[in-house]
PDB file of N, CA and C in Angstrom:
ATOM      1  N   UNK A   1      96.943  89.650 104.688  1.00  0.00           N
ATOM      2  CA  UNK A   1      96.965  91.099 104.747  1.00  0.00           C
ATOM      3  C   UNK A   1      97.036  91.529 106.206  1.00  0.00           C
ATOM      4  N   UNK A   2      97.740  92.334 106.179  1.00  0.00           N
ATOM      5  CA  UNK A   2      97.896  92.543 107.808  1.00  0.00           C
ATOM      6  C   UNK A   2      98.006  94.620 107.616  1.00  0.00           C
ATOM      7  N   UNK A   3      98.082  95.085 108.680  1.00  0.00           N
ATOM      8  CA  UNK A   3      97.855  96.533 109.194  1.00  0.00           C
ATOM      9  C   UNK A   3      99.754  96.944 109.101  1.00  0.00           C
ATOM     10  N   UNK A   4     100.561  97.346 108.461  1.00  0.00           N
ATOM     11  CA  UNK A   4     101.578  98.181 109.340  1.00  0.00           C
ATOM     12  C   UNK A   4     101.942  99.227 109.470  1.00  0.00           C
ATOM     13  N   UNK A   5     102.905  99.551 110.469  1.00  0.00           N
ATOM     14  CA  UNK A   5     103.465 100.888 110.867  1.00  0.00           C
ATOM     15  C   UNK A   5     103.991 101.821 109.362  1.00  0.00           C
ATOM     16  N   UNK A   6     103.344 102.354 108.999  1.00  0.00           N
ATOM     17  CA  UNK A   6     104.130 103.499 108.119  1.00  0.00           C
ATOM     18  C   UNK A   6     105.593 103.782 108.527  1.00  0.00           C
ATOM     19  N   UNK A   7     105.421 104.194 109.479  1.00  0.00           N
ATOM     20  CA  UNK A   7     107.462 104.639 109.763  1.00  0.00           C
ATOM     21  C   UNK A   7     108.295 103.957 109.993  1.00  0.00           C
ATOM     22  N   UNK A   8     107.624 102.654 110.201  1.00  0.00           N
ATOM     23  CA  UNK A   8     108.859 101.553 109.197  1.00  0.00           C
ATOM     24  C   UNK A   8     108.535 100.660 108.345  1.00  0.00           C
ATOM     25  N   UNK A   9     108.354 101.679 107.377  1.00  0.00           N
ATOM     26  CA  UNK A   9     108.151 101.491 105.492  1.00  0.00           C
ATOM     27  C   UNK A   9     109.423 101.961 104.845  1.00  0.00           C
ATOM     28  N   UNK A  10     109.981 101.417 104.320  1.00  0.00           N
ATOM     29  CA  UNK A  10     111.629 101.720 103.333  1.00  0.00           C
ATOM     30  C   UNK A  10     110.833 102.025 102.488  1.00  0.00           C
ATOM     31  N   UNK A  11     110.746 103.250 101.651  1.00  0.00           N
ATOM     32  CA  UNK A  11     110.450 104.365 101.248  1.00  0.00           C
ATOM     33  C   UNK A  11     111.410 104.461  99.791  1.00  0.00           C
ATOM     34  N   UNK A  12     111.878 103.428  99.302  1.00  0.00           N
ATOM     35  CA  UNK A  12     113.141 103.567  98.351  1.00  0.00           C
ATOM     36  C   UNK A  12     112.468 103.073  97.076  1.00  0.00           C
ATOM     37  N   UNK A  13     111.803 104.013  96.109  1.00  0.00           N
ATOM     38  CA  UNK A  13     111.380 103.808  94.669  1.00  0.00           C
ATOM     39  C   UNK A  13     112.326 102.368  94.183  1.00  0.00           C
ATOM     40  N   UNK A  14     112.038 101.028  93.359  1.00  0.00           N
ATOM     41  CA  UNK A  14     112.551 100.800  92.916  1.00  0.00           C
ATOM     42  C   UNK A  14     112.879 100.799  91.790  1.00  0.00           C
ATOM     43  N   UNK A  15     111.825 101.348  90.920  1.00  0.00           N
ATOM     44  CA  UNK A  15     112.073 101.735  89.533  1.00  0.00           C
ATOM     45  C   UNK A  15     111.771 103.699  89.049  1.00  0.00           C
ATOM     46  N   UNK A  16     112.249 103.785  88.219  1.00  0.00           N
ATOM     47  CA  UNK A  16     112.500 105.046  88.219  1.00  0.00           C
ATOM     48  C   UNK A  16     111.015 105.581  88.423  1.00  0.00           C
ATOM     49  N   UNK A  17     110.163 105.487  87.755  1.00  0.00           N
ATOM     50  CA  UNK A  17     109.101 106.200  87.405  1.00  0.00           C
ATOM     51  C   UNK A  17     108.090 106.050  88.814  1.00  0.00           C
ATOM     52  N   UNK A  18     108.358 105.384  89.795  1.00  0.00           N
ATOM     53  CA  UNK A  18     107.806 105.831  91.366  1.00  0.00           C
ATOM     54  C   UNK A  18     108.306 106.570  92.118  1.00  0.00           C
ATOM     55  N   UNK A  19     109.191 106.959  91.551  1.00  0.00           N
ATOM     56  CA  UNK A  19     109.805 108.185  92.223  1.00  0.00           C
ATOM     57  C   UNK A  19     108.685 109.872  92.553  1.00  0.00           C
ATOM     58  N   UNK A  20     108.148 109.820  90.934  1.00  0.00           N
ATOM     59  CA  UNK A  20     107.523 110.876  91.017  1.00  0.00           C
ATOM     60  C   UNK A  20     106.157 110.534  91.340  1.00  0.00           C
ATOM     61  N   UNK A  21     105.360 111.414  92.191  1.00  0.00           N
ATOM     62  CA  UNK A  21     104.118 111.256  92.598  1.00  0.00           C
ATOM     63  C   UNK A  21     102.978 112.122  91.355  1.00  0.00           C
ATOM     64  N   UNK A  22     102.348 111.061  91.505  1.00  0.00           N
ATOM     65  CA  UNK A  22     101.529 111.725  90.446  1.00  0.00           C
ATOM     66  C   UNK A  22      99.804 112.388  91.502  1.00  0.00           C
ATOM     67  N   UNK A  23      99.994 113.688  91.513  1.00  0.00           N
ATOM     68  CA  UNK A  23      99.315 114.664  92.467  1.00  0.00           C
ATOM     69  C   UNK A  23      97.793 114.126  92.561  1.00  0.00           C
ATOM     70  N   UNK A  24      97.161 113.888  91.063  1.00  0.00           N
ATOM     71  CA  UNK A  24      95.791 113.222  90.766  1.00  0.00           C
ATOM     72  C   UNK A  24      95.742 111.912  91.418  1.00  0.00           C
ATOM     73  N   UNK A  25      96.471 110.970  91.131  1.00  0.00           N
ATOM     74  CA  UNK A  25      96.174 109.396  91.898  1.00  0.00           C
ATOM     75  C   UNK A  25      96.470 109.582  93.119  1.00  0.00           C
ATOM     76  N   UNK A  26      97.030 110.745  94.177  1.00  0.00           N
ATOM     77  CA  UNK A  26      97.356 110.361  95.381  1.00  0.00           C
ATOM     78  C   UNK A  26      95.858 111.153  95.787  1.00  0.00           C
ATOM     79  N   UNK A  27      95.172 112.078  95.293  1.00  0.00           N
ATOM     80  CA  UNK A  27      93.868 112.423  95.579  1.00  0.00           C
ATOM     81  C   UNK A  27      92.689 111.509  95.685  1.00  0.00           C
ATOM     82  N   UNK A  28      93.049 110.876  94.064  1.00  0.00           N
ATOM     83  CA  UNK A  28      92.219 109.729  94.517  1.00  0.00           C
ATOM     84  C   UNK A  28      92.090 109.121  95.298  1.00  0.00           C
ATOM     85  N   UNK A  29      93.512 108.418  95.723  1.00  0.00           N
ATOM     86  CA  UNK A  29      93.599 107.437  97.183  1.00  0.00           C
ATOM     87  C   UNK A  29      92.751 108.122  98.317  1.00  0.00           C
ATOM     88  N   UNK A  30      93.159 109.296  98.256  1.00  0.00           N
ATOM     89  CA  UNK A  30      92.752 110.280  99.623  1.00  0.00           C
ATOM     90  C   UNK A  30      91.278 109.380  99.512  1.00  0.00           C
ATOM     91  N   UNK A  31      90.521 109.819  98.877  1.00  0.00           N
ATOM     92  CA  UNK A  31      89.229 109.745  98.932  1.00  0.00           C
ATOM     93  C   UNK A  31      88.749 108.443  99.105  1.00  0.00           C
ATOM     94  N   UNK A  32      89.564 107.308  98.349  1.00  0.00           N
ATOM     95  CA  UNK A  32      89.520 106.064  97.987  1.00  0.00           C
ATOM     96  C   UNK A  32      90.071 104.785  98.888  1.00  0.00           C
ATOM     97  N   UNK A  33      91.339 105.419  99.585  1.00  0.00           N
ATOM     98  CA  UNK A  33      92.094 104.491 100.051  1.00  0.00           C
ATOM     99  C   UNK A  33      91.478 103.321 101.043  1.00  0.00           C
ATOM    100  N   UNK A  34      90.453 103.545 101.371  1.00  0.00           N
ATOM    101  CA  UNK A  34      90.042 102.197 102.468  1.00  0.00           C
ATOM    102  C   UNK A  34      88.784 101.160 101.613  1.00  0.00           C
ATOM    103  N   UNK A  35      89.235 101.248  99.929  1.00  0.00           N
ATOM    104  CA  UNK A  35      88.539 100.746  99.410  1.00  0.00           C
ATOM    105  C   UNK A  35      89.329 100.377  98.114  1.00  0.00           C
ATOM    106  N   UNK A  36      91.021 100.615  98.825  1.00  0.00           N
ATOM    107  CA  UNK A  36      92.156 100.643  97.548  1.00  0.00           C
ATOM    108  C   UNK A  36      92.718  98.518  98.185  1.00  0.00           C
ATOM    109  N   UNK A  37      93.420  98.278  97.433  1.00  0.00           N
ATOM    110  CA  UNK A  37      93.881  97.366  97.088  1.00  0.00           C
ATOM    111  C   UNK A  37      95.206  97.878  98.168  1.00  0.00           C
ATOM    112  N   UNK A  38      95.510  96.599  99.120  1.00  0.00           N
ATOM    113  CA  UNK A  38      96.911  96.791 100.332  1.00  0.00           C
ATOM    114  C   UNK A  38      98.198  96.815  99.086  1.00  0.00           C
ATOM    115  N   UNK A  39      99.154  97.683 100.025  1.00  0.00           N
ATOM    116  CA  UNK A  39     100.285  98.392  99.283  1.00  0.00           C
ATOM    117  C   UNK A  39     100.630  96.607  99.281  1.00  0.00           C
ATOM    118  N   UNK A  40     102.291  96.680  98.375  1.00  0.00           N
ATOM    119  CA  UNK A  40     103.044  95.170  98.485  1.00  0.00           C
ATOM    120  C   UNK A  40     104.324  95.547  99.517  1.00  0.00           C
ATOM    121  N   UNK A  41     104.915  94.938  99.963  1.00  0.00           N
ATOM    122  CA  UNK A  41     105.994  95.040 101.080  1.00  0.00           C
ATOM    123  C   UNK A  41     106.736  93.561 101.026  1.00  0.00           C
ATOM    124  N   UNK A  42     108.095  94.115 101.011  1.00  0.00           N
ATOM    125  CA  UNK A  42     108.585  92.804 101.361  1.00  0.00           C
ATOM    126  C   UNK A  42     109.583  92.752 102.657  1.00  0.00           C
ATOM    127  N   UNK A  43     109.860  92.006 103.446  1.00  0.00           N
ATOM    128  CA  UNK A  43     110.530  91.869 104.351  1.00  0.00           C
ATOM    129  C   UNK A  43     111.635  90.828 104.349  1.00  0.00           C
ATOM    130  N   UNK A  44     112.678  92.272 104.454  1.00  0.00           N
ATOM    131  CA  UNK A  44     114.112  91.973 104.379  1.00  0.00           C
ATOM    132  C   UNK A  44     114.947  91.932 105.134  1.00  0.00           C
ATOM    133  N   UNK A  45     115.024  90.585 106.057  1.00  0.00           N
ATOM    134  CA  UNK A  45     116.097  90.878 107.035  1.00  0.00           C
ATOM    135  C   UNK A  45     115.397  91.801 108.200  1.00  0.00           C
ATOM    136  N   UNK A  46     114.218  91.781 108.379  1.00  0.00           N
ATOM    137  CA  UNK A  46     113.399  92.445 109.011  1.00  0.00           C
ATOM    138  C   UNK A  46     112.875  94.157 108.947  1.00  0.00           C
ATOM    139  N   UNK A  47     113.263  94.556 107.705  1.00  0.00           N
ATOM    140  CA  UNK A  47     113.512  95.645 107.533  1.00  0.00           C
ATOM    141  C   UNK A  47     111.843  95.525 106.200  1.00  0.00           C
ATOM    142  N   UNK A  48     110.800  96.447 106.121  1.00  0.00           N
ATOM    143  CA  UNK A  48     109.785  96.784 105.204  1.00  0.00           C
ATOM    144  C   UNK A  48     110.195  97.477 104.142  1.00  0.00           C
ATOM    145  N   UNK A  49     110.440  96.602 103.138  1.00  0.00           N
ATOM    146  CA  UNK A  49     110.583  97.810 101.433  1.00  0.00           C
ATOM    147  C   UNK A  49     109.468  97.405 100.649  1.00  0.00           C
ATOM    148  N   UNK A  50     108.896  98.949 101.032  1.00  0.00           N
ATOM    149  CA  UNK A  50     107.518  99.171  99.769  1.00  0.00           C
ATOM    150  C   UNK A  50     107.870  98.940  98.305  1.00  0.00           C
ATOM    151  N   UNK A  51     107.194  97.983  97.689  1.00  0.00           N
ATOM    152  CA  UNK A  51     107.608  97.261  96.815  1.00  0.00           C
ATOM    153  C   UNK A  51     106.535  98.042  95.028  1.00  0.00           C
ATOM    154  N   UNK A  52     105.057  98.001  95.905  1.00  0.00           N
ATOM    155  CA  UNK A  52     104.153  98.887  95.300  1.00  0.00           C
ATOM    156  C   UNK A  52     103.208  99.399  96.160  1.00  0.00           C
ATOM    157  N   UNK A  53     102.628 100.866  95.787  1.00  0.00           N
ATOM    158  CA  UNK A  53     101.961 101.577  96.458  1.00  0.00           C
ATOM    159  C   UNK A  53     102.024 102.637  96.892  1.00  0.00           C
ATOM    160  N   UNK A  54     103.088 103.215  96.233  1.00  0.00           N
ATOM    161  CA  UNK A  54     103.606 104.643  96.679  1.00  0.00           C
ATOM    162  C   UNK A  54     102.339 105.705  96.737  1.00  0.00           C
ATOM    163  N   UNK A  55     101.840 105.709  95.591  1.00  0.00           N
ATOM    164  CA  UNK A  55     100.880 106.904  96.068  1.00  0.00           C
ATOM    165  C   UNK A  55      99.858 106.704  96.898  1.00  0.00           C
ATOM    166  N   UNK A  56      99.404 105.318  97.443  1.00  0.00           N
ATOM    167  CA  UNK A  56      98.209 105.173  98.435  1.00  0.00           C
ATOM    168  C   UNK A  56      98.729 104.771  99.693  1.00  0.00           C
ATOM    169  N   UNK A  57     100.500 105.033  99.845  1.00  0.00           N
ATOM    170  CA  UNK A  57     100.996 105.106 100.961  1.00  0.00           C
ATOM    171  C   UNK A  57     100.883 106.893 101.034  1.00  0.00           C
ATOM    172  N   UNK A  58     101.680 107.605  99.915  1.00  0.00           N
ATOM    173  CA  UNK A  58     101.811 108.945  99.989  1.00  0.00           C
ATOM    174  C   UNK A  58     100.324 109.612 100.289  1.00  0.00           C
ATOM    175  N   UNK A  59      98.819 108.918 100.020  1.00  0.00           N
ATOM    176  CA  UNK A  59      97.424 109.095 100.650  1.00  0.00           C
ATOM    177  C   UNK A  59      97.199 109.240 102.386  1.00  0.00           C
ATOM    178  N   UNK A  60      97.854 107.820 102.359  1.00  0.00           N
ATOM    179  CA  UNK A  60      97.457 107.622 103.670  1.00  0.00           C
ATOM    180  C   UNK A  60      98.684 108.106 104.532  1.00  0.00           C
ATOM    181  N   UNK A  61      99.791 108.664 104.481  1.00  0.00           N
ATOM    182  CA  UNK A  61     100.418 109.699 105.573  1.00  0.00           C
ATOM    183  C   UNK A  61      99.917 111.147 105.212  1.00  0.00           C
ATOM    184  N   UNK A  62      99.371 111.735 104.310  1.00  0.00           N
ATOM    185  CA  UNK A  62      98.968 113.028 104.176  1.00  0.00           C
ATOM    186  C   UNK A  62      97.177 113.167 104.663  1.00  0.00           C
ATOM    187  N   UNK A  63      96.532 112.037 104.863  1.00  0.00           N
ATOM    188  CA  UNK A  63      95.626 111.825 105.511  1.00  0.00           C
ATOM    189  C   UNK A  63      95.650 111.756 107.272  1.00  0.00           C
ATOM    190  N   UNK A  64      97.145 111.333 107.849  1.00  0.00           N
ATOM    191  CA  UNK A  64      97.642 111.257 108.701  1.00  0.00           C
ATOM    192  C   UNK A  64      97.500 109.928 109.789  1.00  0.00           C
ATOM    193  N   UNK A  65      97.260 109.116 108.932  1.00  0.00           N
ATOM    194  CA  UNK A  65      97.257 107.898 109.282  1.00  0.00           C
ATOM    195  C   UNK A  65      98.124 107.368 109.847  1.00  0.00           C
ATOM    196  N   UNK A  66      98.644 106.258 110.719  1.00  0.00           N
ATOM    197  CA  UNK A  66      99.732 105.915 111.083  1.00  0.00           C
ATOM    198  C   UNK A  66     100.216 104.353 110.673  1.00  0.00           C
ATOM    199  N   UNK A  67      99.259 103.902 110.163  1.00  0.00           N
ATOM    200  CA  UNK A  67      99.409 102.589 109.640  1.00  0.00           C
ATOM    201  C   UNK A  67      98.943 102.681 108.064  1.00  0.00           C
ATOM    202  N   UNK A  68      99.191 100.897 107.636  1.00  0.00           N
ATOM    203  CA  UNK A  68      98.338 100.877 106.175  1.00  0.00           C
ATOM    204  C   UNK A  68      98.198  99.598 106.004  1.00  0.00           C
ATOM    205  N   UNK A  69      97.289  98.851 105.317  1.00  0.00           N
ATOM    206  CA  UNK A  69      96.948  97.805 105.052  1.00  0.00           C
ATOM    207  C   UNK A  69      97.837  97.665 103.981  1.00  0.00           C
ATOM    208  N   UNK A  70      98.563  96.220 104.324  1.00  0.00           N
ATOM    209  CA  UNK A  70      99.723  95.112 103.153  1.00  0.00           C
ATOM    210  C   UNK A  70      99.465  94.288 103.832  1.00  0.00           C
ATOM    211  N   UNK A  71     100.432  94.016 101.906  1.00  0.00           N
ATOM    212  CA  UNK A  71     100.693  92.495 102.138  1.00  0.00           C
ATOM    213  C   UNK A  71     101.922  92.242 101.791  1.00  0.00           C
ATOM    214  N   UNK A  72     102.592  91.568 102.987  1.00  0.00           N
ATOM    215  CA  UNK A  72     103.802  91.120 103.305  1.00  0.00           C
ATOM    216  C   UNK A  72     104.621  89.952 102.706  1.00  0.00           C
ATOM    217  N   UNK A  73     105.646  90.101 102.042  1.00  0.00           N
ATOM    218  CA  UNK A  73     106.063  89.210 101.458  1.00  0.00           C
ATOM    219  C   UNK A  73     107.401  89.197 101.880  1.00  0.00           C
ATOM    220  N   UNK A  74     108.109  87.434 102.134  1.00  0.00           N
ATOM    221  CA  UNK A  74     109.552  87.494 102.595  1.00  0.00           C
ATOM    222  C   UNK A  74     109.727  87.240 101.270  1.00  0.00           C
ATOM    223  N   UNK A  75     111.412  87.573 101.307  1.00  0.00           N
ATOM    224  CA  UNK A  75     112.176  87.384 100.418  1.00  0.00           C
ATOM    225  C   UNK A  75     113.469  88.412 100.722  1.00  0.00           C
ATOM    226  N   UNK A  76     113.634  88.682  99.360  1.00  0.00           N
ATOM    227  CA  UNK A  76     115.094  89.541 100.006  1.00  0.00           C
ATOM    228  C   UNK A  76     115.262  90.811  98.504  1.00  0.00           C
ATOM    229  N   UNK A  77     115.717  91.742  97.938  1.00  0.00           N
ATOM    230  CA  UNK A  77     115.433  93.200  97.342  1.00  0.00           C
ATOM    231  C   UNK A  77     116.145  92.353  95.689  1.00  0.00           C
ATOM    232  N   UNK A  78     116.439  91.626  95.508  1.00  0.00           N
ATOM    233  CA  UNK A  78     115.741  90.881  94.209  1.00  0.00           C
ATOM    234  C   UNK A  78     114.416  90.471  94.000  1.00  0.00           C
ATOM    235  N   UNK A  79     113.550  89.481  94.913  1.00  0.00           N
ATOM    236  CA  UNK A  79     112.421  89.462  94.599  1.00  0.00           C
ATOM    237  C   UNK A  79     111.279  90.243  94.692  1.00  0.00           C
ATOM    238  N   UNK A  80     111.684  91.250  95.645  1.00  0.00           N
ATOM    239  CA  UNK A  80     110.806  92.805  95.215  1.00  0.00           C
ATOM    240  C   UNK A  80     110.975  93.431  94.156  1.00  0.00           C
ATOM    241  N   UNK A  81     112.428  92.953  93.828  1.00  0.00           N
ATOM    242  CA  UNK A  81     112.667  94.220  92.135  1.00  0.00           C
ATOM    243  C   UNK A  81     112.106  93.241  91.275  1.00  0.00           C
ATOM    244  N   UNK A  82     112.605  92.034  91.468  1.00  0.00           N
ATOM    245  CA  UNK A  82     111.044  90.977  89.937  1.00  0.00           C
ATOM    246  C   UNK A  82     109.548  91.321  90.402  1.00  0.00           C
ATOM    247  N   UNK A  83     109.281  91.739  91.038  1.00  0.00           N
ATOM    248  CA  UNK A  83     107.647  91.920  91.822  1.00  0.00           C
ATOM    249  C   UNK A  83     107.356  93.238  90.983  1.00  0.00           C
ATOM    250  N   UNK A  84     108.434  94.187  91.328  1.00  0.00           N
ATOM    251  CA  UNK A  84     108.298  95.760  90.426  1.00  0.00           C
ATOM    252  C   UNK A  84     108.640  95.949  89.414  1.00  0.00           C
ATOM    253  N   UNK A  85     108.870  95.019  88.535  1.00  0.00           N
ATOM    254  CA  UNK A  85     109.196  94.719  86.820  1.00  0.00           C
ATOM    255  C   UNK A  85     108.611  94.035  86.804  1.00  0.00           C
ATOM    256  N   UNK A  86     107.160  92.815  87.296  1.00  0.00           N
ATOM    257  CA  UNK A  86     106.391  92.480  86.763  1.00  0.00           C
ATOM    258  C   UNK A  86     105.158  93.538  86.832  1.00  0.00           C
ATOM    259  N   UNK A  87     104.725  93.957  87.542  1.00  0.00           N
ATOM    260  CA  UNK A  87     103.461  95.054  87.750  1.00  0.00           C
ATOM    261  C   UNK A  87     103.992  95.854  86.691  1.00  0.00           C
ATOM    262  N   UNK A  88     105.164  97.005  86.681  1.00  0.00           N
ATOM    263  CA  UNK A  88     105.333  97.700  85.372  1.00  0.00           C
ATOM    264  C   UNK A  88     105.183  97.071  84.586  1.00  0.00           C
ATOM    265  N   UNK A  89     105.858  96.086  83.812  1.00  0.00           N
ATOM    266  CA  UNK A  89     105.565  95.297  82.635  1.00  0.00           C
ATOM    267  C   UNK A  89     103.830  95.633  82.170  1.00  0.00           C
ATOM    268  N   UNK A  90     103.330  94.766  82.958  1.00  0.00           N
ATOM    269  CA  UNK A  90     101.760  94.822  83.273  1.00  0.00           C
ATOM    270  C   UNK A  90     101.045  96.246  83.049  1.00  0.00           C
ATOM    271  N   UNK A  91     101.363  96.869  84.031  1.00  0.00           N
ATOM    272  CA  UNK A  91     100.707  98.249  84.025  1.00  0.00           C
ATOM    273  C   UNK A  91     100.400  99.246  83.002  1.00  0.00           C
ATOM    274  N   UNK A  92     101.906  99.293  82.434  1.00  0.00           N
ATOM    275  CA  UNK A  92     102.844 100.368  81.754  1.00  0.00           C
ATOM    276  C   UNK A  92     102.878  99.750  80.596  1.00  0.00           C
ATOM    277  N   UNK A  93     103.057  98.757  80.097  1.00  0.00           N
ATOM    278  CA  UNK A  93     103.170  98.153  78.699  1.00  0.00           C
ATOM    279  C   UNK A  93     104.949  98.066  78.233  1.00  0.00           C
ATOM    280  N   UNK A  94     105.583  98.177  79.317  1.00  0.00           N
ATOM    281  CA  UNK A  94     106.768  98.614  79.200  1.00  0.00           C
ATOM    282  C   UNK A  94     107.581  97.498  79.237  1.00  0.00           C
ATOM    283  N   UNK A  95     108.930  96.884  78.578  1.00  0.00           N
ATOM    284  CA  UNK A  95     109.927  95.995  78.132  1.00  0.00           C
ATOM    285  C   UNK A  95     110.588  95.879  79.609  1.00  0.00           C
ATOM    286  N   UNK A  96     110.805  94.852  79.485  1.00  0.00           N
ATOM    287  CA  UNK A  96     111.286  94.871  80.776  1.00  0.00           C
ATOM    288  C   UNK A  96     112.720  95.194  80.261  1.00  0.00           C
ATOM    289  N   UNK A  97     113.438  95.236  79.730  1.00  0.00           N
ATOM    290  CA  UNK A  97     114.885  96.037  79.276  1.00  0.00           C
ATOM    291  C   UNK A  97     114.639  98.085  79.794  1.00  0.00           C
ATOM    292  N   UNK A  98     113.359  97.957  79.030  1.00  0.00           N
ATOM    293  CA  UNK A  98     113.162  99.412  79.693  1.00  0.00           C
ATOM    294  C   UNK A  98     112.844  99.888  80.864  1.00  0.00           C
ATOM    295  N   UNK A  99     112.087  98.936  81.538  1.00  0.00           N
ATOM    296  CA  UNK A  99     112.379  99.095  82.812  1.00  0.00           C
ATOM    297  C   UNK A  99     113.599  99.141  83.668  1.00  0.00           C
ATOM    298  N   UNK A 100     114.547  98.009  82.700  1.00  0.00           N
ATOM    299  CA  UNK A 100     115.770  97.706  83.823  1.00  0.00           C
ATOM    300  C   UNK A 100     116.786  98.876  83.342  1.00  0.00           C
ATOM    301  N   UNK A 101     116.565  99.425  82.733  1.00  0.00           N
ATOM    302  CA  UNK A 101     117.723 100.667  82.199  1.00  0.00           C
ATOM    303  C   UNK A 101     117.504 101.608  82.878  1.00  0.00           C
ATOM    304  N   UNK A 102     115.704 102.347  83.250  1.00  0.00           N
ATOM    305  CA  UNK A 102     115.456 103.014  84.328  1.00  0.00           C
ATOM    306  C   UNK A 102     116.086 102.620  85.891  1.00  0.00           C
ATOM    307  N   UNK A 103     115.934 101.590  85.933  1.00  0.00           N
ATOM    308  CA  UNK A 103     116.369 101.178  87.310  1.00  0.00           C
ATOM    309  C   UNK A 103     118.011 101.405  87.471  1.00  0.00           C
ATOM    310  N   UNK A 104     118.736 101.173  86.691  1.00  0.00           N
ATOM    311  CA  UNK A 104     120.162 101.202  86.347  1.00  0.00           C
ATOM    312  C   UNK A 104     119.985 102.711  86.601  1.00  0.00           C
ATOM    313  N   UNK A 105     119.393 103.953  85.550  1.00  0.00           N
ATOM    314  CA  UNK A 105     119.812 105.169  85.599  1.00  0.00           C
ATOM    315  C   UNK A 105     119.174 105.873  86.792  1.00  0.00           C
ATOM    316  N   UNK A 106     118.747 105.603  87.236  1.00  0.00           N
ATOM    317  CA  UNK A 106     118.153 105.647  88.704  1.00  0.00           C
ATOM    318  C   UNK A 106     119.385 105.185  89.918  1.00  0.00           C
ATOM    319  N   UNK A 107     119.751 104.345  89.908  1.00  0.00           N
ATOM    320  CA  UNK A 107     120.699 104.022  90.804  1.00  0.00           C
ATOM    321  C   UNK A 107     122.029 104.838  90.522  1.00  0.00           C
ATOM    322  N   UNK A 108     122.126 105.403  89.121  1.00  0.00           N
ATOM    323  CA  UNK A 108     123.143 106.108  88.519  1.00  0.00           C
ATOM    324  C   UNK A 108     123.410 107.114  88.947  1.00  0.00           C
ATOM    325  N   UNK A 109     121.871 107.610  89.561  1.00  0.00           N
ATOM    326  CA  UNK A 109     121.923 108.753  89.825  1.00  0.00           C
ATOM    327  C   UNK A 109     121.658 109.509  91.507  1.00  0.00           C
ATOM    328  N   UNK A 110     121.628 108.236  92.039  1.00  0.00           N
ATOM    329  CA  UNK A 110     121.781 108.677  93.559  1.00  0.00           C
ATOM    330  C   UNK A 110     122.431 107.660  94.295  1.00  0.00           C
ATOM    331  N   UNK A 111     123.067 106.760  93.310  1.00  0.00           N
ATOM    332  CA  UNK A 111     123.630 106.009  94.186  1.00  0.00           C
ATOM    333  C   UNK A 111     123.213 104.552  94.490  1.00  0.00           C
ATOM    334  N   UNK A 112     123.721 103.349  94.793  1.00  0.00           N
ATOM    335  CA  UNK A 112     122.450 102.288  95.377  1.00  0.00           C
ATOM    336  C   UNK A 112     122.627 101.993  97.007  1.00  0.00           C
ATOM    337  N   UNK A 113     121.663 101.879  97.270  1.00  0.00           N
ATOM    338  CA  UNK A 113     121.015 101.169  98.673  1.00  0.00           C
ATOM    339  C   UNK A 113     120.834 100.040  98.924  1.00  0.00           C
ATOM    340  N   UNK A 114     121.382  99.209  97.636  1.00  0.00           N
ATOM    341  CA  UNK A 114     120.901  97.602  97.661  1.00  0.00           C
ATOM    342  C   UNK A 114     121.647  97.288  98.852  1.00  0.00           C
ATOM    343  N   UNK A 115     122.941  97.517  99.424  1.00  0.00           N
ATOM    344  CA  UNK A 115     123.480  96.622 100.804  1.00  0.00           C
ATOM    345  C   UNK A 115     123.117  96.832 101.769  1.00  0.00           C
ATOM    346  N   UNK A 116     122.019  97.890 101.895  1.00  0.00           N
ATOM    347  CA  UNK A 116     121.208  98.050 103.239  1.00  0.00           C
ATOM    348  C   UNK A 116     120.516  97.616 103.438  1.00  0.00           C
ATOM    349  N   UNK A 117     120.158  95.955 102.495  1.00  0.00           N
ATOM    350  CA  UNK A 117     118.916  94.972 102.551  1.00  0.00           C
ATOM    351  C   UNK A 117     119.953  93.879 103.201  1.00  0.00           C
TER     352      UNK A 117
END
């Protein structure tokens, strides 16, 4: 687990449903976050994509923090997207078909970013 820079955190939901912030869990964090579990990150080509943790990242910049406790993982924006279809799976109770159709209509809908990994 190591400390990093927030402003270079890739910020790019990978499945649909992190997109939206849910207003209650990022309060919680507020209150909670130095007693929350480090966001996941993977490092791509030297580049940080938040993998999980959106709302106790979205805590800790509205707290005004400049860093955040992760944990860093190499690999490359396939094994962050199996990292974020296993936690949903887990979390959510959700198929991983249903996950991957979100992810599909998600990319459908703004486009993909995958070659900027």
């Amino acid at each position: 687990m190591t400390e990093v820079p927030i402003a270079d955190l890739v910020q790019e939901p990978i499945a649909e449903g992190r997109a939206h912030l849910d207003p209650e869990r990022v309060a919680y964090y507020m209150k909670n976050l130095d007693n929350s579990t480090p966001v996941t990150v993977y490092e791509i080509h030297g580049r940080l994509l938040l993998a999980d943790g959106y709302h106790r990242l979205a805590a800790a910049q509205r707290l005004g923090r400049t860093t955040i406790r992760a944990e860093v993982h190499q690999g490359d924006r396939a094994d962050a997207l199996h990292f974020a279809v296993e936690l949903a799976r887990k979390q959510r109770g959700l198929s991983e078909t249903e996950i991957m159709d979100a992810i599909s209509r998600r990319a459908r809908g703004q486009g993909t970013t995958a070659n900027s990994f």
